[in-house]
N, C-alpha and C. Protein backbone atom coordinates (compact mmCIF):
# COMPACT_ATOMS: atom_id res chain seq x y z
N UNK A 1 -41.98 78.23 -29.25
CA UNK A 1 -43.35 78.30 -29.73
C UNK A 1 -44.31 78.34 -28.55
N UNK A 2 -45.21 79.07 -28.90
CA UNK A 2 -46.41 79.38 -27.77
C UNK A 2 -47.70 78.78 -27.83
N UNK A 3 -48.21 78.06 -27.11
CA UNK A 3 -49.83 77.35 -27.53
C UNK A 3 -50.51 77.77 -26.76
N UNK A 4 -51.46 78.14 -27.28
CA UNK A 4 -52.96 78.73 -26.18
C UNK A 4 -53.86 77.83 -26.57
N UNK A 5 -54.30 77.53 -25.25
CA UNK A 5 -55.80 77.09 -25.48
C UNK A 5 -56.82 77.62 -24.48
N UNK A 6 -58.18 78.42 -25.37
CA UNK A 6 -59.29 78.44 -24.85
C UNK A 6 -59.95 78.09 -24.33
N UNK A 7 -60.98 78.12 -23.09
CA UNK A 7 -62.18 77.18 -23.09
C UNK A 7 -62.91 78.33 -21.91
N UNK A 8 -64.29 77.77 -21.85
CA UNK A 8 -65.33 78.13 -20.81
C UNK A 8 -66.27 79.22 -21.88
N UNK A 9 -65.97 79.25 -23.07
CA UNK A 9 -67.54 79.45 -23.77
C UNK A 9 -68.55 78.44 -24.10
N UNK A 10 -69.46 79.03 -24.22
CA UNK A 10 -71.19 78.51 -24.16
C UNK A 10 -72.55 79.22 -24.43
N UNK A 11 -73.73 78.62 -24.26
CA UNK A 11 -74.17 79.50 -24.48
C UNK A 11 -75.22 80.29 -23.64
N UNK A 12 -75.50 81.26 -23.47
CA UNK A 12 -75.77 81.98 -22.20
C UNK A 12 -77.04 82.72 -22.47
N UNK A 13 -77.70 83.16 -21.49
CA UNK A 13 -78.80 84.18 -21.90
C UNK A 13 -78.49 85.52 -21.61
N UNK A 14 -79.31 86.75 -22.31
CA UNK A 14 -78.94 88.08 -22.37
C UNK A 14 -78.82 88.55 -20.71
N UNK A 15 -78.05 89.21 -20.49
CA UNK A 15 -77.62 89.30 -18.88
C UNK A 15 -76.96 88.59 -18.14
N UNK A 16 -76.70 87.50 -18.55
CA UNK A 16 -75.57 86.36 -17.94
C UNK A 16 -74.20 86.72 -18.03
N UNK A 17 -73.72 86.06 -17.31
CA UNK A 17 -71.89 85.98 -17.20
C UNK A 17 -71.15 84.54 -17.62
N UNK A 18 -70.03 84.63 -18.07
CA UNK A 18 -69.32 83.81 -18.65
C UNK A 18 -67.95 84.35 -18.42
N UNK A 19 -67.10 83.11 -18.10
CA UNK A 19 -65.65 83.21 -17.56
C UNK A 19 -64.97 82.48 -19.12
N UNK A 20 -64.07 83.36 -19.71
CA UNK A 20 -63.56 82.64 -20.50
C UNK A 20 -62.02 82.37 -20.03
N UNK A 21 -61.10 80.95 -20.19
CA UNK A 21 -59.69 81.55 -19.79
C UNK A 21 -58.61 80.75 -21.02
N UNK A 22 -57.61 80.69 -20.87
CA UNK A 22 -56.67 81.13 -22.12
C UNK A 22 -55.37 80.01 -21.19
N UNK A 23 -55.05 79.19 -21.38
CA UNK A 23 -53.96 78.62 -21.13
C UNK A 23 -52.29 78.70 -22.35
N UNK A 24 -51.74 79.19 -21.68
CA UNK A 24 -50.75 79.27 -22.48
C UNK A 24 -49.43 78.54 -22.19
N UNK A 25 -48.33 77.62 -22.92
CA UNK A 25 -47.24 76.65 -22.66
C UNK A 25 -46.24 77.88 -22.69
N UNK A 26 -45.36 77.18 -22.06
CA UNK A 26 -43.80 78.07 -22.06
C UNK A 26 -43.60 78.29 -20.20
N UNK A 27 -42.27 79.07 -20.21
CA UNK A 27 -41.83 79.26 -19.25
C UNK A 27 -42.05 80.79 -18.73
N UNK A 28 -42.05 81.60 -20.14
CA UNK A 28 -42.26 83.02 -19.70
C UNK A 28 -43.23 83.53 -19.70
N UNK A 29 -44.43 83.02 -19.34
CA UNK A 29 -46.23 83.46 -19.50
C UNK A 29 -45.70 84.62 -19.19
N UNK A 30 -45.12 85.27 -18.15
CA UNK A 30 -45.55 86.07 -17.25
C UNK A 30 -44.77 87.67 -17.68
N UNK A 31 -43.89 87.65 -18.71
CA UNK A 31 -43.49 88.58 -19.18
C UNK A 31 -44.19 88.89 -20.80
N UNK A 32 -45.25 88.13 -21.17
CA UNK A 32 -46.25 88.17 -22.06
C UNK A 32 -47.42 89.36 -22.04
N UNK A 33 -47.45 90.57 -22.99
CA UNK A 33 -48.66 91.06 -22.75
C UNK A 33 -49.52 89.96 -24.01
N UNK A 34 -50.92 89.99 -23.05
CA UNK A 34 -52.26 89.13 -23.73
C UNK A 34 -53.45 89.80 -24.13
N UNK A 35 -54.02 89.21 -25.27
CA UNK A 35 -55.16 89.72 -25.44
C UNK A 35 -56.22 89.03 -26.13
N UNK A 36 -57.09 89.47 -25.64
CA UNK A 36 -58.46 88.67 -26.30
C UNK A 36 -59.37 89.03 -27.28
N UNK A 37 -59.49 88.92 -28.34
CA UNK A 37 -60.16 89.15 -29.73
C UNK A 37 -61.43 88.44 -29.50
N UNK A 38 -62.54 89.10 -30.57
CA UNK A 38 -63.52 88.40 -30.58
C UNK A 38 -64.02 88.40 -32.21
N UNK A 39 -64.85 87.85 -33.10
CA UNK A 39 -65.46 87.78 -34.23
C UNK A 39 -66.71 87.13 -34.68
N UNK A 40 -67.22 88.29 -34.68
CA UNK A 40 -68.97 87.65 -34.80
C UNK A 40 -69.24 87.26 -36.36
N UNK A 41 -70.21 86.29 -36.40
CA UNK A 41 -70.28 86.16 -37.61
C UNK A 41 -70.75 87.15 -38.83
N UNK A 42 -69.72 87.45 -40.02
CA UNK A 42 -69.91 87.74 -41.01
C UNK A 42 -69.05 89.32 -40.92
N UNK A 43 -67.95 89.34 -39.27
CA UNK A 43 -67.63 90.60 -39.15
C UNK A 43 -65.90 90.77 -39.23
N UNK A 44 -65.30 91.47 -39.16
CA UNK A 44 -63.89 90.94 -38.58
C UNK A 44 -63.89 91.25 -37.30
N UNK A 45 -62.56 90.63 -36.65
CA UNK A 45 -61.60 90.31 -35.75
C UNK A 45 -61.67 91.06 -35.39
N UNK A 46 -62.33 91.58 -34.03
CA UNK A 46 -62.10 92.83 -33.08
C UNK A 46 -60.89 92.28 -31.76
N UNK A 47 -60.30 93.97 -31.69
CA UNK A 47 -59.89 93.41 -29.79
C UNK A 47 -60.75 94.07 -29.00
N UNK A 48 -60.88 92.78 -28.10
CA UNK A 48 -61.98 93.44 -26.80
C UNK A 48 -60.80 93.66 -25.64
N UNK A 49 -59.92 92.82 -25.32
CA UNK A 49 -58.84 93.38 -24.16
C UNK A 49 -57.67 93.06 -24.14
N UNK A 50 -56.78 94.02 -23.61
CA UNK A 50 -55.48 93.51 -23.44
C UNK A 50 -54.98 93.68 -22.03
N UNK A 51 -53.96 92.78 -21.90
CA UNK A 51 -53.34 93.13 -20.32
C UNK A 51 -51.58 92.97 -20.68
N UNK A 52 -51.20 93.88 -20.19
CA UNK A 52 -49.90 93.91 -20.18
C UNK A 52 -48.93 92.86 -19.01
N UNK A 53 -47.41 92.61 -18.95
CA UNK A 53 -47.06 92.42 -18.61
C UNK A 53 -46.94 92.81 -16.76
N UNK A 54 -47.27 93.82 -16.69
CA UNK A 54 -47.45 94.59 -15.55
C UNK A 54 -48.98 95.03 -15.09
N UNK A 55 -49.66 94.04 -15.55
CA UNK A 55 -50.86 94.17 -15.46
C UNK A 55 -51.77 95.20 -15.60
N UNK A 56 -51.74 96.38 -16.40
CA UNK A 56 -52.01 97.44 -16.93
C UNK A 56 -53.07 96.46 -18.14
N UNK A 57 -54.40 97.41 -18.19
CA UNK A 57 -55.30 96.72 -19.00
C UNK A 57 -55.52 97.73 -19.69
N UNK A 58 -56.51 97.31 -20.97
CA UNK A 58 -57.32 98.09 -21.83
C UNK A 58 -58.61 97.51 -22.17
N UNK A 59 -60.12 98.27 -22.96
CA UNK A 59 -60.98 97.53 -23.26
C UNK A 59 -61.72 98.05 -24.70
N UNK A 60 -62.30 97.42 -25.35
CA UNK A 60 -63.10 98.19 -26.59
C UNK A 60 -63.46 99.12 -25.14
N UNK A 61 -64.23 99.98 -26.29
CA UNK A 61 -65.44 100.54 -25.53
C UNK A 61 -66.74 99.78 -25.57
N UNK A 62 -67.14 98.54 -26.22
CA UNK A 62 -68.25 98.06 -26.39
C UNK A 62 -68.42 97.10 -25.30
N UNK A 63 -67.24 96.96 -24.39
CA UNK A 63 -67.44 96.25 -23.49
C UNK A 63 -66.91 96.88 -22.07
N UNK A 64 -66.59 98.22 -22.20
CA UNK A 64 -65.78 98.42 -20.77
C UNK A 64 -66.97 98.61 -19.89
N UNK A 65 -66.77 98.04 -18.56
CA UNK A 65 -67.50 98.52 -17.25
C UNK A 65 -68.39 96.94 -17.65
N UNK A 66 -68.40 96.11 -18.21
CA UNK A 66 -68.80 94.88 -18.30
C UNK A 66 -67.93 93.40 -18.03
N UNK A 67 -66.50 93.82 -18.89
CA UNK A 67 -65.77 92.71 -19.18
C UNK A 67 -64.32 93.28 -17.96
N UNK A 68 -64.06 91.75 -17.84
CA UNK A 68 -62.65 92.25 -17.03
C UNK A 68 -61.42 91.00 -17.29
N UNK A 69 -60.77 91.80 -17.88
CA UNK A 69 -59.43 91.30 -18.06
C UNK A 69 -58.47 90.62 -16.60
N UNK A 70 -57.99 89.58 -16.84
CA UNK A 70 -56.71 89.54 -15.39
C UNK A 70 -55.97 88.38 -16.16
N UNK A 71 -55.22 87.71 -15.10
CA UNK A 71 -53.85 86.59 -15.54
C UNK A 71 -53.97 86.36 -14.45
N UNK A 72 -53.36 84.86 -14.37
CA UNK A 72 -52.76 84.38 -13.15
C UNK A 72 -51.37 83.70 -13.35
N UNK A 73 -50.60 84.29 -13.12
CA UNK A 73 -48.78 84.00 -13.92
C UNK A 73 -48.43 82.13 -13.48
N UNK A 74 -48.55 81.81 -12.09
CA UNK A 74 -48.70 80.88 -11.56
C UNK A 74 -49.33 80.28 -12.33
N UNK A 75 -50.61 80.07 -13.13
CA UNK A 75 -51.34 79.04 -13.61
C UNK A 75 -50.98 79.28 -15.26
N UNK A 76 -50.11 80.27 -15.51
CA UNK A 76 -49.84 80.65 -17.16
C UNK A 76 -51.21 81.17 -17.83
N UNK A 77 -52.20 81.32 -17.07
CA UNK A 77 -54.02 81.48 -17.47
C UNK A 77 -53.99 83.50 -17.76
N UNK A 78 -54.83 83.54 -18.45
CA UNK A 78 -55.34 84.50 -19.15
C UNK A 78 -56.74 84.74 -18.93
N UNK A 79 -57.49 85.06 -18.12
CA UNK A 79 -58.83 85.29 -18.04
C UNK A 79 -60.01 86.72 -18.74
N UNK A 80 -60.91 86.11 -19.38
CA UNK A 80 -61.73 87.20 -19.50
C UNK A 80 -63.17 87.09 -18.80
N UNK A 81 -63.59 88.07 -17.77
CA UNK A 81 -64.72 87.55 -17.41
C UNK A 81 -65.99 88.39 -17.90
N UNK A 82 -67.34 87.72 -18.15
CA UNK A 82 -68.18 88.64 -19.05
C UNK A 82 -69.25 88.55 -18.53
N UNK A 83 -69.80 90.17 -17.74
CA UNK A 83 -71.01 90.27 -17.17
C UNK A 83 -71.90 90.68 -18.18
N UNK A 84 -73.07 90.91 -17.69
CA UNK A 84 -74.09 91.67 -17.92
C UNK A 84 -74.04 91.45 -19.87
N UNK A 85 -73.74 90.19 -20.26
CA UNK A 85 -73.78 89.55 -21.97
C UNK A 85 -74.75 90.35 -22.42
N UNK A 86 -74.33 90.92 -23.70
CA UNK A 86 -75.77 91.00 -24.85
C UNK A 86 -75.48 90.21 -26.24
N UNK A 87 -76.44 90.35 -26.86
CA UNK A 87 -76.71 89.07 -27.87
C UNK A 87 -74.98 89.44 -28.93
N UNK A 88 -74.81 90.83 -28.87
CA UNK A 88 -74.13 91.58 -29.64
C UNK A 88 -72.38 91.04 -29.05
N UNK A 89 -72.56 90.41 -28.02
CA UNK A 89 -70.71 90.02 -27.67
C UNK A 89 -71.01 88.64 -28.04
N UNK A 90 -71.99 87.77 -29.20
CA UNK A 90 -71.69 86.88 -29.88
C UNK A 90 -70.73 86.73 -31.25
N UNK A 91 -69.87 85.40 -30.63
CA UNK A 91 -68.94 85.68 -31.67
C UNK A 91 -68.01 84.12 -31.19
N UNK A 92 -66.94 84.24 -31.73
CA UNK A 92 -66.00 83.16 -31.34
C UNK A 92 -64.52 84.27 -30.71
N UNK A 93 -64.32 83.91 -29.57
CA UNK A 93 -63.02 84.64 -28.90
C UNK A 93 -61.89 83.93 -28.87
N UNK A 94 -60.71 84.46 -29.01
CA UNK A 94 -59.63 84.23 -29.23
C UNK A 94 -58.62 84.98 -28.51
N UNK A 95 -57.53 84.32 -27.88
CA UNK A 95 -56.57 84.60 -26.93
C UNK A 95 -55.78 84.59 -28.08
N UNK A 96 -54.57 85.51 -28.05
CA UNK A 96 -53.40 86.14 -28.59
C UNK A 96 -52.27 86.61 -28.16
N UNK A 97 -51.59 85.36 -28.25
CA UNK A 97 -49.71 86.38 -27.68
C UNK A 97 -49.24 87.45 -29.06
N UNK A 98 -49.15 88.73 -29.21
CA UNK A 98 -48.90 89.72 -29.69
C UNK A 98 -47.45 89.39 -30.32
N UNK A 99 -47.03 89.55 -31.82
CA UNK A 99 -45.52 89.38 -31.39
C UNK A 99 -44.59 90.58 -30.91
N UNK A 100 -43.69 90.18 -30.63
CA UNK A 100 -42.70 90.98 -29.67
C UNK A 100 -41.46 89.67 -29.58
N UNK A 101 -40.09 90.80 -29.28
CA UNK A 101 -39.20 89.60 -29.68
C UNK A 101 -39.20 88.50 -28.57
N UNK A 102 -39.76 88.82 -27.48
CA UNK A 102 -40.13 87.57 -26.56
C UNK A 102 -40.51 86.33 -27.58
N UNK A 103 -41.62 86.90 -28.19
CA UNK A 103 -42.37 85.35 -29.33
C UNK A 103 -41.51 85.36 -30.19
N UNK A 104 -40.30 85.58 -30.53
CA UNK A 104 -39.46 85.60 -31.82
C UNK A 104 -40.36 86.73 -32.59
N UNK A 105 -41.00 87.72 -32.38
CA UNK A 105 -41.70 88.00 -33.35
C UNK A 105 -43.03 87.46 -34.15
N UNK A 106 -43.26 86.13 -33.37
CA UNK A 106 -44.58 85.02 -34.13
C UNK A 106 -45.55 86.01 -33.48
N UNK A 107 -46.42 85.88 -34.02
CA UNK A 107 -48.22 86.28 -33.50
C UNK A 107 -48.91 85.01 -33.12
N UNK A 108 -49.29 84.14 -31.80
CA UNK A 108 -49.68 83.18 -31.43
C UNK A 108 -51.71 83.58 -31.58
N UNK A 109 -51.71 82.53 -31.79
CA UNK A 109 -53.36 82.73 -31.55
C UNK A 109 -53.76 81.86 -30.86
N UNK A 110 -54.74 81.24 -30.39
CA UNK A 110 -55.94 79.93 -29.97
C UNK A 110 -56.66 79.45 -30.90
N UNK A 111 -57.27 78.70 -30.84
CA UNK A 111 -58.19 78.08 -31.56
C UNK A 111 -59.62 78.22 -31.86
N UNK A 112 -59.55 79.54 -30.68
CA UNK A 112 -61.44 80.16 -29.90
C UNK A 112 -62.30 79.02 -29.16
N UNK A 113 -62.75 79.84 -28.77
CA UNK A 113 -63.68 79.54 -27.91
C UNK A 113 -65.51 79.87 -28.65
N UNK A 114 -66.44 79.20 -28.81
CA UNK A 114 -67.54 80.22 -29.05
C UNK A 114 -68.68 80.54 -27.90
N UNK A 115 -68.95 81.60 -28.18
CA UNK A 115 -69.86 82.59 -26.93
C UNK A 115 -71.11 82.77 -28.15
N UNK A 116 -71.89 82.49 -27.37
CA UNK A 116 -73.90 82.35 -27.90
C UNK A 116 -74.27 83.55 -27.01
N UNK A 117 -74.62 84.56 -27.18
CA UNK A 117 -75.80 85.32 -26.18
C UNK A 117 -77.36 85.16 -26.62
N UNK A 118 -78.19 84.91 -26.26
CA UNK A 118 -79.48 84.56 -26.73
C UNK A 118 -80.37 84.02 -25.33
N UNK A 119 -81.87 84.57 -25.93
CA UNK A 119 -82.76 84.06 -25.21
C UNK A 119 -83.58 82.75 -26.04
C-alpha cells in the first residue's frame, strides 16, 4: 500500500508562487510515474501534471510555461511548483500514484492540499 501526503498549499495572491510537495511511503517511489490533479469548486478532477519514472513530464495546457513538475527519489517527494498563480488554479490538489502493477493495480490518492489564489 502507498500513502501520500500533501502539503505547502495556502493562500496566495494573483501572481504569486507556491511549492506544493507530495510525500509518498514505500520502497519503490522511484519506479512510480506521479501526478498531480487539481479540483476547483463545483468542477471535476482535472490533471495538471505528470512525471514519469524517467522523468519525462507532461502539463494541462492551462498551466504549461507556469507550473513545473520534478521528484526527488532520495526524499520519495513529488513536487509541483506554481508561478505566476491566477485566481483560476484555485482548487484543492491532489498527488496520485496511477495504478500499474507496481501498485497492485490500486489508484493511490492524497488527501489534497488547498490552493486560494485571490487578492
Amino acid at each position: 500500500q502507498v500513502q501520500l501526503v500533501e502539503s505547502g498549499g495556502g493562500l496566495v495572491q494573483p501572481g504569486g508562487s507556491l511549492r506544493l510537495s507530495c510525500a509518498a511511503s514505500g520502497n519503490i517511489f522511484a519506479r512510480y510515474t506521479m501526478k498531480w490533479y487539481r479540483q476547483a469548486p463545483g468542477n471535476q478532477r482535472e490533471l495538471v501534471a505528470v512525471i514519469t519514472s524517467g522523468g519525462s513530464t507532461n502539463y494541462a495546457d492551462s498551466v504549461k510555461g507556469r507550473f513545473t513538475i520534478s521528484r526527488d527519489n532520495a526524499k520519495n517527494t513529488v513536487y509541483l511548483q506554481m508561478n505566476s498563480l491566477k485566481p483560476e488554479d484555485t482548487g484543492v490538489y491532489y498527488c496520485n500514484t496511477p495504478p500499474t502493477p507496481l501498485t497492485g493495480f490500486n489508484d493511490y490518492w492524497g488527501q489534497g492540499t488547498h490552493v486560494t489564489v485571490s487578492s
